[in-house]
Protein backbone atom coordinates (compact mmCIF):
# COMPACT_ATOMS: atom_id res chain seq x y z
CA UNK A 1 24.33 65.80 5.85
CA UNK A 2 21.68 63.53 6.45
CA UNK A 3 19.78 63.96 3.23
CA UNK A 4 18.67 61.19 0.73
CA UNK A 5 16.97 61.82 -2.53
CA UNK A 6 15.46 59.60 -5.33
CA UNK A 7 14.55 61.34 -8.52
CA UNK A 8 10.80 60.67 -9.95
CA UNK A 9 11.00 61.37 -13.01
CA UNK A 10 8.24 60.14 -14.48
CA UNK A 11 6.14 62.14 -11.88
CA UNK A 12 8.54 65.67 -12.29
CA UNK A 13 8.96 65.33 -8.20
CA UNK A 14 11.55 63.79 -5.83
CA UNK A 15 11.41 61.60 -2.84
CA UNK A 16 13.50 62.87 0.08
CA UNK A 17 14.68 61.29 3.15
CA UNK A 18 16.20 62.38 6.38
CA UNK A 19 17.54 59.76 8.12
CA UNK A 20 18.42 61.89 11.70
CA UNK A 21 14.48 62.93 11.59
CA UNK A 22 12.88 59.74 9.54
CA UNK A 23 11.39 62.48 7.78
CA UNK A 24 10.46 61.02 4.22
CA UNK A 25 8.61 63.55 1.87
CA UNK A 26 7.54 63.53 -1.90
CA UNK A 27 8.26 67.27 -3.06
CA UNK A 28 8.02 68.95 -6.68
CA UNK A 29 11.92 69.02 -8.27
CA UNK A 30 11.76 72.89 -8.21
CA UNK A 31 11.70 72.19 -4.45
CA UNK A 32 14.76 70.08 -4.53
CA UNK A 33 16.41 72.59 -6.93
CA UNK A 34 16.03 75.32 -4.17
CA UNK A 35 17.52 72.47 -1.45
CA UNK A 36 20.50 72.57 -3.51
CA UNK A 37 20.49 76.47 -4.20
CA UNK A 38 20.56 76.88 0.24
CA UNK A 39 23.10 74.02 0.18
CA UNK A 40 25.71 75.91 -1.97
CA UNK A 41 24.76 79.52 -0.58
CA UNK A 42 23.39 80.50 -4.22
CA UNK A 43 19.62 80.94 -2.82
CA UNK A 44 19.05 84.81 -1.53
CA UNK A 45 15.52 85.44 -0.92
CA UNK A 46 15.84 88.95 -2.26
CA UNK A 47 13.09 91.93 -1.50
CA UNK A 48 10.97 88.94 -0.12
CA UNK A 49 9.91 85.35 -0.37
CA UNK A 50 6.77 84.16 -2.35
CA UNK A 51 4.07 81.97 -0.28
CA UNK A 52 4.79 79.08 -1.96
CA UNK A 53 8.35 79.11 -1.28
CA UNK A 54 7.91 79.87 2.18
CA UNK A 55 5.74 76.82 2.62
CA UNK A 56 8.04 74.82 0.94
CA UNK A 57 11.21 76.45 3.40
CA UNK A 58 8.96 75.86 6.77
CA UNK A 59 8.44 72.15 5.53
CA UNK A 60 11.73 71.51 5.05
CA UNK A 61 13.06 73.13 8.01
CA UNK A 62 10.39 71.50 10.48
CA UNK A 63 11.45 67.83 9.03
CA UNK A 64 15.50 68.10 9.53
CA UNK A 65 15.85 68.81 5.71
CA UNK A 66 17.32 72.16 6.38
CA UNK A 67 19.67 73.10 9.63
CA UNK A 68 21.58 76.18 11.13
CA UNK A 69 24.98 74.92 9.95
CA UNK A 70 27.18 71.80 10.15
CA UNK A 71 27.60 72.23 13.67
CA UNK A 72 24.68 72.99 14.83
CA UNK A 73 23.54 69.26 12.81
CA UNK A 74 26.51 67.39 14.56
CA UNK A 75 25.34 67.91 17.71
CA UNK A 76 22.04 67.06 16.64
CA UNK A 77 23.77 63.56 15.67
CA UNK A 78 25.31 63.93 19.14
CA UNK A 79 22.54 64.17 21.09
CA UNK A 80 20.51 61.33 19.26
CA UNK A 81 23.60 58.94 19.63
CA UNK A 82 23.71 59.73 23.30
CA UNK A 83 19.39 59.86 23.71
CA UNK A 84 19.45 56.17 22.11
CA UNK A 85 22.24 54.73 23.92
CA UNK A 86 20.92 56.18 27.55
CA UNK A 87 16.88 55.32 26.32
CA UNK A 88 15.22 53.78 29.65
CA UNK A 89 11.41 53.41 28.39
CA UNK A 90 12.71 49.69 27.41
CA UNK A 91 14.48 46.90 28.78
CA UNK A 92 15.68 44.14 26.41
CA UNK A 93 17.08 40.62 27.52
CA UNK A 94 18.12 37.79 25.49
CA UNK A 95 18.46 34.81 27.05
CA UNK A 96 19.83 31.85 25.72
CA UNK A 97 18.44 28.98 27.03
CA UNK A 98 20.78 26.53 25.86
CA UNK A 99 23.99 26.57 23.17
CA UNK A 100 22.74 22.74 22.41
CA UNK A 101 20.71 22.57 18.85
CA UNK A 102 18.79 19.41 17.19
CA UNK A 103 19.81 20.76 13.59
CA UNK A 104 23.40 19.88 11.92
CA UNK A 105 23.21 22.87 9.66
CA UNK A 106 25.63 22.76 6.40
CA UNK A 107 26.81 26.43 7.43
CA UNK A 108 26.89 25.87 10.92
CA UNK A 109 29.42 23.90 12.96
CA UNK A 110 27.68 24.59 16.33
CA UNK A 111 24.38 22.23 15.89
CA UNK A 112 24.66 18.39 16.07
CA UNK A 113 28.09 17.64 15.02
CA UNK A 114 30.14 15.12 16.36
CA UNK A 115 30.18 15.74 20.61
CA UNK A 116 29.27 19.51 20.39
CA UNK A 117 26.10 18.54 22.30
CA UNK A 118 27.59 16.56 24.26
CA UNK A 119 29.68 19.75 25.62
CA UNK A 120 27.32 23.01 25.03
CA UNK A 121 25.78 24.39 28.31
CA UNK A 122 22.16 24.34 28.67
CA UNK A 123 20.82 26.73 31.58
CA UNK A 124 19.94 24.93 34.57
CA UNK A 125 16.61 25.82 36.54
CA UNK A 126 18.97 27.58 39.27
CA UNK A 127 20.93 29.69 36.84
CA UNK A 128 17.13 30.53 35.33
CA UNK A 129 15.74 31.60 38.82
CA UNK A 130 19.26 33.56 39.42
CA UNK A 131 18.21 35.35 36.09
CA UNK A 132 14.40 36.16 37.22
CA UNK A 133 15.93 37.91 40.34
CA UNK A 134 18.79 39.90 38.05
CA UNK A 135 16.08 40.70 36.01
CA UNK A 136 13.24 42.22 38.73
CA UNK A 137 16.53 44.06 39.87
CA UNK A 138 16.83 45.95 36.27
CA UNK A 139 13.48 46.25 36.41
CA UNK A 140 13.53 48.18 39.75
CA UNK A 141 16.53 50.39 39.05
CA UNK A 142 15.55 51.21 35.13
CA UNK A 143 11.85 51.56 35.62
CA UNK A 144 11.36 50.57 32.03
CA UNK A 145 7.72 51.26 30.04
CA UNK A 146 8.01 48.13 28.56
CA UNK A 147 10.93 44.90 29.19
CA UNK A 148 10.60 42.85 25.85
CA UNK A 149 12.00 39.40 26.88
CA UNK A 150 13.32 36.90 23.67
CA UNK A 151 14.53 33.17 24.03
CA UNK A 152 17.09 32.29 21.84
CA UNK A 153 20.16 29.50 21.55
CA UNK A 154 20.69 26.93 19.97
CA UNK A 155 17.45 26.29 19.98
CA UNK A 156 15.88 27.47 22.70
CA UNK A 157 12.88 25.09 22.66
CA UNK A 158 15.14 22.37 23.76
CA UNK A 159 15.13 23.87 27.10
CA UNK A 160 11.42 24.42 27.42
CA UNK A 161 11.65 24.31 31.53
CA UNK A 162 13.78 27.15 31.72
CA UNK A 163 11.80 28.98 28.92
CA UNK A 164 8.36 29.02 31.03
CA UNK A 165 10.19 29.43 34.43
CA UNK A 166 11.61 32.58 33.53
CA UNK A 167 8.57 33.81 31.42
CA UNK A 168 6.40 33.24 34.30
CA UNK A 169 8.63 35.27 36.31
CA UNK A 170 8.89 37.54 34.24
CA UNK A 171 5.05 38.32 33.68
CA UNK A 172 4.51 38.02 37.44
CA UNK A 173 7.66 41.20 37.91
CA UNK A 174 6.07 43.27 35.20
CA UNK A 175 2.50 43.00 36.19
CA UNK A 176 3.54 43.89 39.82
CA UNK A 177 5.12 46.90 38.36
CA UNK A 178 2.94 47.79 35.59
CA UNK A 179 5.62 47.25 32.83
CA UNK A 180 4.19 46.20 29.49
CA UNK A 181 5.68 42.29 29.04
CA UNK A 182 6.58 41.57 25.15
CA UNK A 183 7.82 38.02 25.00
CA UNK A 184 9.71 36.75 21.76
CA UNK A 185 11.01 33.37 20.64
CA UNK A 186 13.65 32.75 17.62
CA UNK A 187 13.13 29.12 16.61
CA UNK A 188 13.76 26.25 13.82
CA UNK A 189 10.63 25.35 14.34
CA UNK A 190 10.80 21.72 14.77
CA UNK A 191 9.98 21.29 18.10
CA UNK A 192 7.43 24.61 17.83
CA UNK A 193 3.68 23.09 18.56
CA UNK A 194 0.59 24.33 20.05
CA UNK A 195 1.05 23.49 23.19
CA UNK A 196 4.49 25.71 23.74
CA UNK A 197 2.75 28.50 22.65
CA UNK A 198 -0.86 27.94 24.65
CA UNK A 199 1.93 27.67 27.53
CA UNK A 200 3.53 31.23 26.48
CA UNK A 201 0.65 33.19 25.66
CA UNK A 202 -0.27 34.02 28.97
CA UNK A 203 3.47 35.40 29.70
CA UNK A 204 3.37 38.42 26.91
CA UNK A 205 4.06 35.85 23.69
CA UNK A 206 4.39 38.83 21.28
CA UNK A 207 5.47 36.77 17.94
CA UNK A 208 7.55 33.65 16.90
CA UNK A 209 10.38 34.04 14.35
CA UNK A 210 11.10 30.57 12.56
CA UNK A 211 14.14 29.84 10.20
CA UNK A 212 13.66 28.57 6.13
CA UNK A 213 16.02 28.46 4.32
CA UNK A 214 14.34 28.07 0.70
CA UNK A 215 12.48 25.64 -0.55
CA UNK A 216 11.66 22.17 0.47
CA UNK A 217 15.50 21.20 -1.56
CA UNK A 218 17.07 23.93 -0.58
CA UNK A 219 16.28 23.97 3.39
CA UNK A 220 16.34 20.25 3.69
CA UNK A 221 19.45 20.41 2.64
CA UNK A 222 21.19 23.06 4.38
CA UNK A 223 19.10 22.37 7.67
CA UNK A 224 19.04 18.77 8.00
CA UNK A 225 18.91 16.73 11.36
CA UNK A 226 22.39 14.71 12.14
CA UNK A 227 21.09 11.63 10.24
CA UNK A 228 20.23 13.48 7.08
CA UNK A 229 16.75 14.11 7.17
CA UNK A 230 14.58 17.13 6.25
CA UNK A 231 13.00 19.36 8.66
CA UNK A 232 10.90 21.58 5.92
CA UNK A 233 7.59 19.23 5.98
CA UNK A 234 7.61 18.89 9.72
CA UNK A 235 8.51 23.09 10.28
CA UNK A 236 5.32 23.73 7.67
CA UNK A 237 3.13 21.70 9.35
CA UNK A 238 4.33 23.21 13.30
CA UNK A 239 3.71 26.51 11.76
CA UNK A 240 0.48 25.71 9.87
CA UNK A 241 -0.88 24.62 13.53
CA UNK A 242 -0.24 27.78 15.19
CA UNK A 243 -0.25 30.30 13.04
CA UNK A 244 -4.15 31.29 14.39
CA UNK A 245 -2.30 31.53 17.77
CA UNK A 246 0.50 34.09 17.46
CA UNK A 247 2.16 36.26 15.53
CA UNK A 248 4.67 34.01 13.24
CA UNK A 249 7.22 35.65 10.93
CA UNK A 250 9.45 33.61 8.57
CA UNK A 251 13.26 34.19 8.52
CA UNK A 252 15.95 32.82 6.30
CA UNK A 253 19.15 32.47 4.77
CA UNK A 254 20.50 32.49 1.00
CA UNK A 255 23.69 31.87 -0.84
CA UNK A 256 24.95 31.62 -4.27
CA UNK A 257 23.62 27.90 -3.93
CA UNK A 258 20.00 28.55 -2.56
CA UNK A 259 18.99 32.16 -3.91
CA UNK A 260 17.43 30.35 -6.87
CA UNK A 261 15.39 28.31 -4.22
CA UNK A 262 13.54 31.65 -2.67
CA UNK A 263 10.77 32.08 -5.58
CA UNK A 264 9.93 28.62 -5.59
CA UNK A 265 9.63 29.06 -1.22
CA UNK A 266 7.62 32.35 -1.70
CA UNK A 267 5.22 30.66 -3.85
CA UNK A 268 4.88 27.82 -1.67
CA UNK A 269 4.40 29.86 1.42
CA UNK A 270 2.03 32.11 -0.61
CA UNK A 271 -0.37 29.08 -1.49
CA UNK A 272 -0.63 28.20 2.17
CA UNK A 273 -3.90 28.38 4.34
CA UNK A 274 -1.40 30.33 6.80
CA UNK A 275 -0.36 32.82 4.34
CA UNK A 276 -2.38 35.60 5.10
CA UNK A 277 -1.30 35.28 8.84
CA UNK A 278 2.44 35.73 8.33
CA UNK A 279 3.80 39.18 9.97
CA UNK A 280 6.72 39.19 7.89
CA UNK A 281 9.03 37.26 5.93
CA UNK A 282 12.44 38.31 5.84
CA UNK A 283 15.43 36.56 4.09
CA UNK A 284 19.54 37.25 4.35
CA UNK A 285 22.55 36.07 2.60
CA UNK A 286 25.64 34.03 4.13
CA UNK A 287 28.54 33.97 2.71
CA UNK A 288 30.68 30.51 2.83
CA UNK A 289 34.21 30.77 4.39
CA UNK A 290 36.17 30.20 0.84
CA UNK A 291 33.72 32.31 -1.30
CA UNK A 292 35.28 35.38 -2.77
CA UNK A 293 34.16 39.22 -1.70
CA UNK A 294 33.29 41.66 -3.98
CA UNK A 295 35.72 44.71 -3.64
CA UNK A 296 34.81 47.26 -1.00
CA UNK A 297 32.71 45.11 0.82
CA UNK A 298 32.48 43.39 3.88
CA UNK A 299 31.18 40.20 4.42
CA UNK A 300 29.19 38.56 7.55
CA UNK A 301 30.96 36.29 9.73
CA UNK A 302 32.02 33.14 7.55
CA UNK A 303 29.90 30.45 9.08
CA UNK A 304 31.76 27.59 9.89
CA UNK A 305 34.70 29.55 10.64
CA UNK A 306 35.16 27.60 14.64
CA UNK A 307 37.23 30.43 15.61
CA UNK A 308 34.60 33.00 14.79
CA UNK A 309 31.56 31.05 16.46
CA UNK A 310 31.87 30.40 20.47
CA UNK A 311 28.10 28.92 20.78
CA UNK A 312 25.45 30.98 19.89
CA UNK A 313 23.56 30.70 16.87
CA UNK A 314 24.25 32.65 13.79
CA UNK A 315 21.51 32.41 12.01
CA UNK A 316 20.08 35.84 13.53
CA UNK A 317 22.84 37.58 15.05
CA UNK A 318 22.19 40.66 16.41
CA UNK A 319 18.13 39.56 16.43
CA UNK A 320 17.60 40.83 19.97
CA UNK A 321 13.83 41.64 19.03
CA UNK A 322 13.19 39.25 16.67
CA UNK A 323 14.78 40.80 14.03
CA UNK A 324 17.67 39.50 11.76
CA UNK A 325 20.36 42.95 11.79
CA UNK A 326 21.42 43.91 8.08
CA UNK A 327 25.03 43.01 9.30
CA UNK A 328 25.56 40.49 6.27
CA UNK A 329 27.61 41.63 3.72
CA UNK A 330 28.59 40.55 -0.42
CA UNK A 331 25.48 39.29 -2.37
CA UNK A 332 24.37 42.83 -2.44
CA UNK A 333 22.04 42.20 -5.99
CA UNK A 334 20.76 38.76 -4.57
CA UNK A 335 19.86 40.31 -1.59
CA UNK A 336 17.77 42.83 -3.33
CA UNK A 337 16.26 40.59 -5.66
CA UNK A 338 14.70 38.12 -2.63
CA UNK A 339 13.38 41.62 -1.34
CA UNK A 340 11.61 42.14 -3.82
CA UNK A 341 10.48 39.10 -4.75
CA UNK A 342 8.99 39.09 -1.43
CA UNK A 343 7.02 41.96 -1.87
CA UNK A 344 5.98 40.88 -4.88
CA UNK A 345 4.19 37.77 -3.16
CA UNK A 346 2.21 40.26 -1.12
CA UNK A 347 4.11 39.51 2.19
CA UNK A 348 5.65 42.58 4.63
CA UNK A 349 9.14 42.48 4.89
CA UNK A 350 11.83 44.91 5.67
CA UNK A 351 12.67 47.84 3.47
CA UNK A 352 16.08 47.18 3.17
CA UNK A 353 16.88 50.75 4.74
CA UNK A 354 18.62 51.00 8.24
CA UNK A 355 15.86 51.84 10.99
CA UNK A 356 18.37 52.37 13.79
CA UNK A 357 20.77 51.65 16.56
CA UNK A 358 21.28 47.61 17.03
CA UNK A 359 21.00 46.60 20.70
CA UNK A 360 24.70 46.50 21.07
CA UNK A 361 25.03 50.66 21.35
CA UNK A 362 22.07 50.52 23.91
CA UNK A 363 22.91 50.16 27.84
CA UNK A 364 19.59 48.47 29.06
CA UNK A 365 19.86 45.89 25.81
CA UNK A 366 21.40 42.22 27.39
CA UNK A 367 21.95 39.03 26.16
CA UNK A 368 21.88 36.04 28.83
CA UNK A 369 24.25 33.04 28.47
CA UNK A 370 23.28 29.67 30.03
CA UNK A 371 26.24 30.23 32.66
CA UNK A 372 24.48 33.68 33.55
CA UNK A 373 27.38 35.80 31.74
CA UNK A 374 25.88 38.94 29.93
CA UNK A 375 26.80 39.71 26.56
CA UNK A 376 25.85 43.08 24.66
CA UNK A 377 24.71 41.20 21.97
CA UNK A 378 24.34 37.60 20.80
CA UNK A 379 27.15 38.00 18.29
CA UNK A 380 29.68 37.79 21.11
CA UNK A 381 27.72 35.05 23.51
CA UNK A 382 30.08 32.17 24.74
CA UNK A 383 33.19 33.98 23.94
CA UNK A 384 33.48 34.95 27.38
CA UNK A 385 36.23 37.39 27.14
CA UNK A 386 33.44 39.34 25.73
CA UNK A 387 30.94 39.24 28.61
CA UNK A 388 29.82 42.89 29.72
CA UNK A 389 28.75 41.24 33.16
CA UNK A 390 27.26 38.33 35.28
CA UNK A 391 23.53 38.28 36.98
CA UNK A 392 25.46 37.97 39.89
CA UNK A 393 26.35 41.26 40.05
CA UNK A 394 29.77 39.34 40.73
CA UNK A 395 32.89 42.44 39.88
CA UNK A 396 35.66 40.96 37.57
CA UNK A 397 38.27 43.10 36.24
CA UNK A 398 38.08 41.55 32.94
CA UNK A 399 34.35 41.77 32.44
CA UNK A 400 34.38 45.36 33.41
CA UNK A 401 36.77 46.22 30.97
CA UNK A 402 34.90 44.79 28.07
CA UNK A 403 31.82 46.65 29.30
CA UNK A 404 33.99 49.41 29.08
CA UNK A 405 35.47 49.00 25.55
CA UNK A 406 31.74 48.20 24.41
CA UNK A 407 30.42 51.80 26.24
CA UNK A 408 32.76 53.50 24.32
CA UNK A 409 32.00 52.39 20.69
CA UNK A 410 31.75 54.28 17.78
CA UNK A 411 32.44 53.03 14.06
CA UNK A 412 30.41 55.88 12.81
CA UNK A 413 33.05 58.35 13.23
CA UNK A 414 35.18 56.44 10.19
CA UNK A 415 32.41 56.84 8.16
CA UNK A 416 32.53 60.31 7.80
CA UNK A 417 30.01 62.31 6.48
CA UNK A 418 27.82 59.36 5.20
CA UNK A 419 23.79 60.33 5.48
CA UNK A 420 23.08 56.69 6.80
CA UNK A 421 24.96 57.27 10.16
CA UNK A 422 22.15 57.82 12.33
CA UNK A 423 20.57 54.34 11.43
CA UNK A 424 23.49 51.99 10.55
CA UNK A 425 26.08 53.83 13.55
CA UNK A 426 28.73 51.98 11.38
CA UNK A 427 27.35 48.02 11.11
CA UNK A 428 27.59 45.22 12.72
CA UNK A 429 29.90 45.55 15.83
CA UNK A 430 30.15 41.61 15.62
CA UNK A 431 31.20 41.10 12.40
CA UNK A 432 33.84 44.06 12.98
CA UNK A 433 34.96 41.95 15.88
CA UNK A 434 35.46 38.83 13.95
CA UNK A 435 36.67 40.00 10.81
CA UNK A 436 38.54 42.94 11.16
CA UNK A 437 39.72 42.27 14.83
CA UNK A 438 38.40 45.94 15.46
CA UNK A 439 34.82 46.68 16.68
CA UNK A 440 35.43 49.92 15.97
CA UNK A 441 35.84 49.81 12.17
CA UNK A 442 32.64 50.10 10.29
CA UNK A 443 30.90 47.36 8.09
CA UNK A 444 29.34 49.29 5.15
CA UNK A 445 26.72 48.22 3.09
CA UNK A 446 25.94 51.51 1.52
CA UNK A 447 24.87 49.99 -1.80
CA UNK A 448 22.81 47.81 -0.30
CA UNK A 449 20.68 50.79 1.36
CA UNK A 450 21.16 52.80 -1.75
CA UNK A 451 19.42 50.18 -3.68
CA UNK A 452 16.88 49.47 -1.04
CA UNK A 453 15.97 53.53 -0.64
CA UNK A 454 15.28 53.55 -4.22
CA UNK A 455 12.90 50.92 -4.03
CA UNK A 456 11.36 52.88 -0.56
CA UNK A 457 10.91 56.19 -2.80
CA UNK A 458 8.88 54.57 -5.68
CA UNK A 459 6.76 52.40 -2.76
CA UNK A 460 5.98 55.68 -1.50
CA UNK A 461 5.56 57.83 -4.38
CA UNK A 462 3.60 55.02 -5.84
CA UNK A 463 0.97 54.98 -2.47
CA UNK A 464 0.98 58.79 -2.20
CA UNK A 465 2.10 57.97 1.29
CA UNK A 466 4.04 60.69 1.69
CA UNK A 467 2.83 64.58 1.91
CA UNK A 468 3.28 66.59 -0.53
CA UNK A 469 5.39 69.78 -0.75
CA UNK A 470 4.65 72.76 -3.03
C-alpha cells in the first residue's frame, strides 16, 4: 500500500519508495516486474528460487516493500500512528511572545493595520515565568531526550524580555535534568542583530528562520512597514551580520504576482558573502482570498480572510520546528518550479515529499499564547475556543473538550488507500478547520508530492545514493 515508484528509463532500473519504512531503493526493472508479479499472486517460486531472486525478495521484505497481507500492513500503519502520536524522547513548545508585528503585510491583516497593535496581547514577564514553571513541570512528568523550544508571533523579537527570560529558564531546567536544549526563532528579520543572537546562543540557539518574500520589488512590496517602506535592504544586511553566528535559513512566500520575483531573489542571495552559510531556503505559495482554485484542490487559508486569522502569524503555520508545513494548496506547478530553481542555485531545501506527522497529531507538541492558553498548533492560536489547555493547569470544560476533539483526529482514514498516509496523515488540520469547517477532512496535495517524488528518484538515481538491488 505504501509503495512509490519512478521509472528510470534511461538507466533500465526504478526508484522505489516506502513511505511507512522511508525505505528508498534504486532496483533493476526485472525487480519491479517481480514486485508486481507477488502483488497480483502471479509470482510462484516453483521447484526453488534462484540466488539472485532471493536477494532481491530479502531486500524487499527487510525495507517494508513486501508484507504478510493487507492486514498485517494496517496495523503496521496503526502502530506507527499511535508510536508518533505517544513519542516522549521530545518535547516541543511554541511560544508566542506577542500577536503585535512591526510589518503591515499586503496578505496579512494581523501586522500594523489600523489599531490591531494597539489591541494584540504581548506576554507579560509574569505570564513568561508562569510558562518556565509549566514547562519544568512537562519536563518532569515527560522526561523528554531533548525539549526543542521556538519563539514565534507576530514577531517575536518585539518582545525580546520575555524571549531571554524564558530561554534562560529554559536552559537552566534542561541542564539540571540533562535534556538536550534546541532553541529556535521564526523572524522578519528586521529587528534580528548580533546582539539578540550573542544573547541566545548560550540558551541552545539551534537556527533562525527569516521571511523573503522575493526580490528586493517583490518583498518590499508585499512586506512593507505601515508607512510604506521596504524592509529587504535592512533584513539582508541583519542577516549578512550574523550569519557566522547561527544557523540562518531563508523562508518565503509566492503568488501568481511574485513567483516571477524568486529567480531574480535566488540569484541575489546566491551572490552574497553569506551564501554558503544558509541551511536552507525554502519558499511556499499563498493564495489571495478572490483567486480561483484549480479543481480538486485545496487551497491554504486565504490570508486576509479576518474570520480565518485570530492573531498568530501565517506566514509559517504549522512551523513548530522551524519548518514551514506543506499545508498550502493551488499553485501546484509554481510551487515546483521555485523548488527547483532552488536547487538549481546550489542551496538545500526541502524535497517536496511529506517527511511526517505535523506537531498537531503529537501529544507533547504545544503552542504558547501570550495569555498562557495552549494551542496544538499555531494554526489555531488566539482563537481560543481552540485552546487544548492553560499553563495553569486551570480545568475548563470547554478547553478539555477541544483537547479531546484534537486527540481523536484522523483525516487519513478519508484518504483511503493513498501510499502518502504515513507522512501527510491527511494535511493540514488548520486549513481543514478554516476551510472546510471539518478538521477531520483531508487537504490533499497528492500532485504536488507526485511531482516532487519524481524529482527525489532522479536526485537519487543521479548520486547513486541509494543501494542497489539485483
Amino acid at each position: 500500500m505504501f509503495n512509490l515508484r519512478v521509472p528510470l528509463a534511461a538507466r533500465d532500473e526504478v526508484f522505489l519508495m516506502n513511505t511507512l519504512t522511508d525505505a528508498q531503493l534504486v532496483v533493476s526493472s526485472d525487480v519491479a516486474v517481480l514486485l508486481d508479479q507477488i502483488a497480483s499472486g502471479e509470482w510462484h517460486p516453483g521447484n526453488g528460487v534462484a540466488t539472485e531472486t532471493r536477494d532481491a525478495l530479502d531486500l524487499l521484505w527487510e525495507n517494508g516493500f513486501l508484507v504478510a497481507d493487507k492486514q498485517s500492513e494496517q496495523q503496521a500503519l496503526s502502530d506507527y500512528l499511535t508510536g508518533v502520536k505517544s513519542d516522549s524522547t521530545e518535547l516541543s513548545v511554541t511560544v508566542l511572545t506577542t500577536l503585535q508585528c512591526n510589518f503591515a503585510c499586503d496578505y496579512c491583516y494581523q501586522g500594523d493595520h489600523g489599531d490591531y497593535n494597539e489591541r494584540a496581547d504581548k506576554m507579560p514577564l509574569e505570564t513568561a515565568m508562569r510558562v518556565g514553571d509549566w514547562t519544568e513541570r512537562e519536563l518532569d512528568r515527560v522526561r523528554p531526550e531533548r525539549f526543542v523550544l521556538t519563539f514565534f508571533g507576530g514577531e517575536p523579537l518585539l518582545n525580546l524580555p520575555v524571549m531571554y527570560l524564558m530561554a534562560e529558564r529554559a536552559a537552566r531546567a534542561c541542564e539540571a535534568r540533562g535534556i538536550r536544549l534546541v532553541t529556535n526563532i521564526i523572524t522578519n528579520g528586521l529587528l534580528l542583530t548580533p546582539e539578540v543572537v550573542d544573547r541566545m546562543l548560550p540558551f541552545g540557539l539551534n537556527g533562525i528562520k527569516v521571511t523573503l518574500d522575493g526580490d528586493r520589488d517583490a518583498h518590499n512590496r508585499m512586506r512593507p512597514l505601515r508607512g510604506g517602506q521596504g524592509t529587504f535592504d535592512r533584513i539582508i544586511e541583519n542577516v549578512s551580520r550574523v550569519a557566522g553566528k547561527c544557523r540562518i535559513a531563508i523562508g518565503g512566500n509566492f503568488d501568481e504576482g511574485t513567483i516571477d520575483s524568486f529567480p531574480e531573489l535566488l540569484r541575489f542571495l546566491k551572490a552574497q558573502d553569506f551564501a554558503e552559510k544558509l541551511v536552507k531556503v525554502n519558499f511556499k505559495p499563498i493564495q489571495r482570498p478572490e483567486s480561483g482554485t484549480p479543481k480538486g484542490i485545496i487551497p491554504l487559508t486565504p490570508i486576509g480572510a479576518k474570520e480565518n486569522l485570530r492573531g498568530t502569524c501565517m506566514t509559517s503555520v504549522g512551523s513548530g520546528a522551524g519548518k514551514a508545513c506543506d499545508s498550502c494548496g493551488g499553485l501546484e506547478d509554481k510551487w515546483t518550479f521555485v523548488r527547483e530553481e532552488t536547487k538549481r542555485h546550489g542551496f538545500s531545501t526541502n524535497d517536496g515529499v511529506p517527511r511526517g506527522m505535523c506537531h498537531v497529531h503529537r501529544q507533547h507538541a504545544h503552542t504558547i499564547g501570550p495569555d498562557g492558553s495552549l494551542y496544538a498548533c499555531p494554526g489555531f492560536t488566539g482563537q481560543l475556543a481552540m485552546s487544548t489547555g492553560h499553563i495553569d493547569d486551570r480545568k475548563e470544560s470547554w478547553r478539555e473538550s477541544a483537547l479531546e476533539k484534537f486527540a481523536r483526529l484522523h483525516p487519513w482514514k478519508e484518504c483511503g488507500d493513498c501510499a502518502f498516509i504515513p507522512t501527510c496523515a491527511g494535511g493540514c488540520v488548520a486549513a481543514s478547520h478554516s476551510q472546510l469547517g471539518d478538521m477531520n477532512l483531508p487537504t490533499c496535495h497528492k500532485v504536488h508530492f507526485e511531482s516532487a517524488l519524481v524529482a527525489l528518484a532522479h536526485e537519487a538515481a543521479s548520486k547513486d545514493a541509494a543501494p542497489q538491488a539485483a
